[in-house]
C-alpha atoms as a PDB file:
ATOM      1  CA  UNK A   1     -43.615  11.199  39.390  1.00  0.00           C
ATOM      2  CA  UNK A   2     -46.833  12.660  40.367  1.00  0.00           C
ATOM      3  CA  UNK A   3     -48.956  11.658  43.185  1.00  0.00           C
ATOM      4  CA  UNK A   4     -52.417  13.167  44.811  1.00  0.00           C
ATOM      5  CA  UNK A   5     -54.648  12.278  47.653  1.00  0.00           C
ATOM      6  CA  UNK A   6     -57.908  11.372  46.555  1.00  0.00           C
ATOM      7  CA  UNK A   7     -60.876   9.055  47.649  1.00  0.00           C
ATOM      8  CA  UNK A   8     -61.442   5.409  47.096  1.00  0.00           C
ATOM      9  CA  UNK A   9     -64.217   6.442  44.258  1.00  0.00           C
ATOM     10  CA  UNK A  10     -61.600   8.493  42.202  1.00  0.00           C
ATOM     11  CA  UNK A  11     -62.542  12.031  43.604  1.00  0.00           C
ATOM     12  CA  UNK A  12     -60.690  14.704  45.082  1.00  0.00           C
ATOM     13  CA  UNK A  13     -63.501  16.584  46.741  1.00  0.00           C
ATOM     14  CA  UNK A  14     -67.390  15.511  46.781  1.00  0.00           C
ATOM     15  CA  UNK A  15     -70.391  18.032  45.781  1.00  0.00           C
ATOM     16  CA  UNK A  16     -70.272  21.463  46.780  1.00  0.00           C
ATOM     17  CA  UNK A  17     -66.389  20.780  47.912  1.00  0.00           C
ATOM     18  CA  UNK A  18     -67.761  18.597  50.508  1.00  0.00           C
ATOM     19  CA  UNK A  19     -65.835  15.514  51.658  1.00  0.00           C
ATOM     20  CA  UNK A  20     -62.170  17.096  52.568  1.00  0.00           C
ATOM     21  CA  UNK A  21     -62.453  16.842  56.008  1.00  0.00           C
ATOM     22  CA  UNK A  22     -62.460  12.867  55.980  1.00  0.00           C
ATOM     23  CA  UNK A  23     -60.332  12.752  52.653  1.00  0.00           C
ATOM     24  CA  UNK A  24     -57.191  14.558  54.580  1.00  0.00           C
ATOM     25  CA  UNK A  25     -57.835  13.744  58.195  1.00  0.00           C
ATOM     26  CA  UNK A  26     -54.309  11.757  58.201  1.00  0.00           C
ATOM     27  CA  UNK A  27     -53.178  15.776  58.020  1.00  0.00           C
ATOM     28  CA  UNK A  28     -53.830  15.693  61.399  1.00  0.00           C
ATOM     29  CA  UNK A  29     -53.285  12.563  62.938  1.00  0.00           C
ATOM     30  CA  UNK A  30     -50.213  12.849  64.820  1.00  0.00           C
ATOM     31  CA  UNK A  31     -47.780  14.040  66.964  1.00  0.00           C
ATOM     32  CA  UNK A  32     -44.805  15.033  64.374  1.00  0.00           C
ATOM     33  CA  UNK A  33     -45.524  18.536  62.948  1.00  0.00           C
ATOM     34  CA  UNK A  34     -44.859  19.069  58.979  1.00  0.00           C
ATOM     35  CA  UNK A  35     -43.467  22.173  57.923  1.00  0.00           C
ATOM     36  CA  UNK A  36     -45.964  24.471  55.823  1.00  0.00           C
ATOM     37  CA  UNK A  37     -45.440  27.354  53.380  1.00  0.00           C
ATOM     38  CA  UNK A  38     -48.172  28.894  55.399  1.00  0.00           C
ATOM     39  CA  UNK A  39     -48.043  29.248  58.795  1.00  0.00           C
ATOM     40  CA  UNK A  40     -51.719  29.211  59.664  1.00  0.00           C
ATOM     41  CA  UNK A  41     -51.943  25.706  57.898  1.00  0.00           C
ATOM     42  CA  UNK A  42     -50.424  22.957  60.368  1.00  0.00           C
ATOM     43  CA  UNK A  43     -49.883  19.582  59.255  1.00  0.00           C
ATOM     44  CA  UNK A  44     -49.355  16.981  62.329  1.00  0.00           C
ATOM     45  CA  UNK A  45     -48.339  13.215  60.928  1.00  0.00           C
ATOM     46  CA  UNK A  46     -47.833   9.897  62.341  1.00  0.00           C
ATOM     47  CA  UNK A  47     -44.512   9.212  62.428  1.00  0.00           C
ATOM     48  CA  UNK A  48     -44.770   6.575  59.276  1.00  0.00           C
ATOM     49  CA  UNK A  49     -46.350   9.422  57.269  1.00  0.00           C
ATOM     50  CA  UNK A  50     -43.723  11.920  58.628  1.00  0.00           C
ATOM     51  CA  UNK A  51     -41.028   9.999  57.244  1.00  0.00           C
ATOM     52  CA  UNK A  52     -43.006   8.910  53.897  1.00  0.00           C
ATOM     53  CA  UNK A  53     -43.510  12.608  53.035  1.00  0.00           C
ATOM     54  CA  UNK A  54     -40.427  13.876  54.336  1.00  0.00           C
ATOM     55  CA  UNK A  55     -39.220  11.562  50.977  1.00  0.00           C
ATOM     56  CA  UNK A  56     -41.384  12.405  49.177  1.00  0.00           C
ATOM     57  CA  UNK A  57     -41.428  16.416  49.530  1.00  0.00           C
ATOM     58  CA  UNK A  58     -37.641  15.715  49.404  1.00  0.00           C
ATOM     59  CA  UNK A  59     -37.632  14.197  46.035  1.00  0.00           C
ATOM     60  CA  UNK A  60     -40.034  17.101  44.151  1.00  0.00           C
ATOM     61  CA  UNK A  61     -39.136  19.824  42.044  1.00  0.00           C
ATOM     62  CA  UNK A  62     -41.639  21.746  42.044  1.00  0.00           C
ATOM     63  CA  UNK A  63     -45.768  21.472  43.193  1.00  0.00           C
ATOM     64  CA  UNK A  64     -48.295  22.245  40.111  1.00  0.00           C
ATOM     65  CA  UNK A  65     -51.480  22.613  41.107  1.00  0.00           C
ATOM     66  CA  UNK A  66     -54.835  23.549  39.047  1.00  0.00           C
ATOM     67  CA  UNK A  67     -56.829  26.675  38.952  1.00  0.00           C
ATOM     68  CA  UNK A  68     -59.201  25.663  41.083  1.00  0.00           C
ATOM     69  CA  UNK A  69     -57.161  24.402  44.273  1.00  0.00           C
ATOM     70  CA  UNK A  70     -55.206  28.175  43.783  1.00  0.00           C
ATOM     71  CA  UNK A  71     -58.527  30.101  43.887  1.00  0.00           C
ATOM     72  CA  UNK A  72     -59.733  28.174  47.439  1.00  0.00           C
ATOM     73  CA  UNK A  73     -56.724  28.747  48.944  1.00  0.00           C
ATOM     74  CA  UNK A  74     -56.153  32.357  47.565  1.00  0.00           C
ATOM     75  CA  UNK A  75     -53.088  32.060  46.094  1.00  0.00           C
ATOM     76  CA  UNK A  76     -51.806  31.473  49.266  1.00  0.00           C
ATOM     77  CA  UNK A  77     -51.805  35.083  49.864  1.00  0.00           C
ATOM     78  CA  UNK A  78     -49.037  35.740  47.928  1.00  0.00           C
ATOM     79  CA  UNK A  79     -46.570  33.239  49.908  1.00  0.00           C
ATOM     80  CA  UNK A  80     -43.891  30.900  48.156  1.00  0.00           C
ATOM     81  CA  UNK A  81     -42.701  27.886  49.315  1.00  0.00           C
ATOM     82  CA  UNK A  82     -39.319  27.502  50.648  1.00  0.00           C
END
């Protein structure tokens, strides 16, 4: 299985990075906090998406992600995931 948030039109991120603000504003949405390999980085669901991600976090392996995505967020400063 492999799944991704992206827009209607196909794209993960508009010109110039542009667009991620409206693309991910269900990150912040709610009132159930998501745990986060990074604790600067908070993730507040509904309580629908709380339980659809819990099951779906739940049922991955492991999180590949591309170059790009790893060089905006700095390698995550060196943090792993738990």
């Amino acid at each position: 299985m492999a799944e991704a948030t992206v827009s209607l039109d196909g794209y993960v991120a508009g010109p110039n990075e542009s667009g991620f603000e409206h693309l991910f504003a269900w990150f912040a949405g709610g009132d159930f906090e998501f745990p986060s390999s990074d604790p600067d980085f908070k993730v507040r669901l509904t309580e629908p998406d709380y339980r659809y991600m819990s099951d779906v976090v739940e049922g991955i392996g492991v999180f590949v992600i591309g170059r790009r995505m790893f060089d905006l967020n700095d390698g995550w400063g060196g943090r792993r995931g738990s």
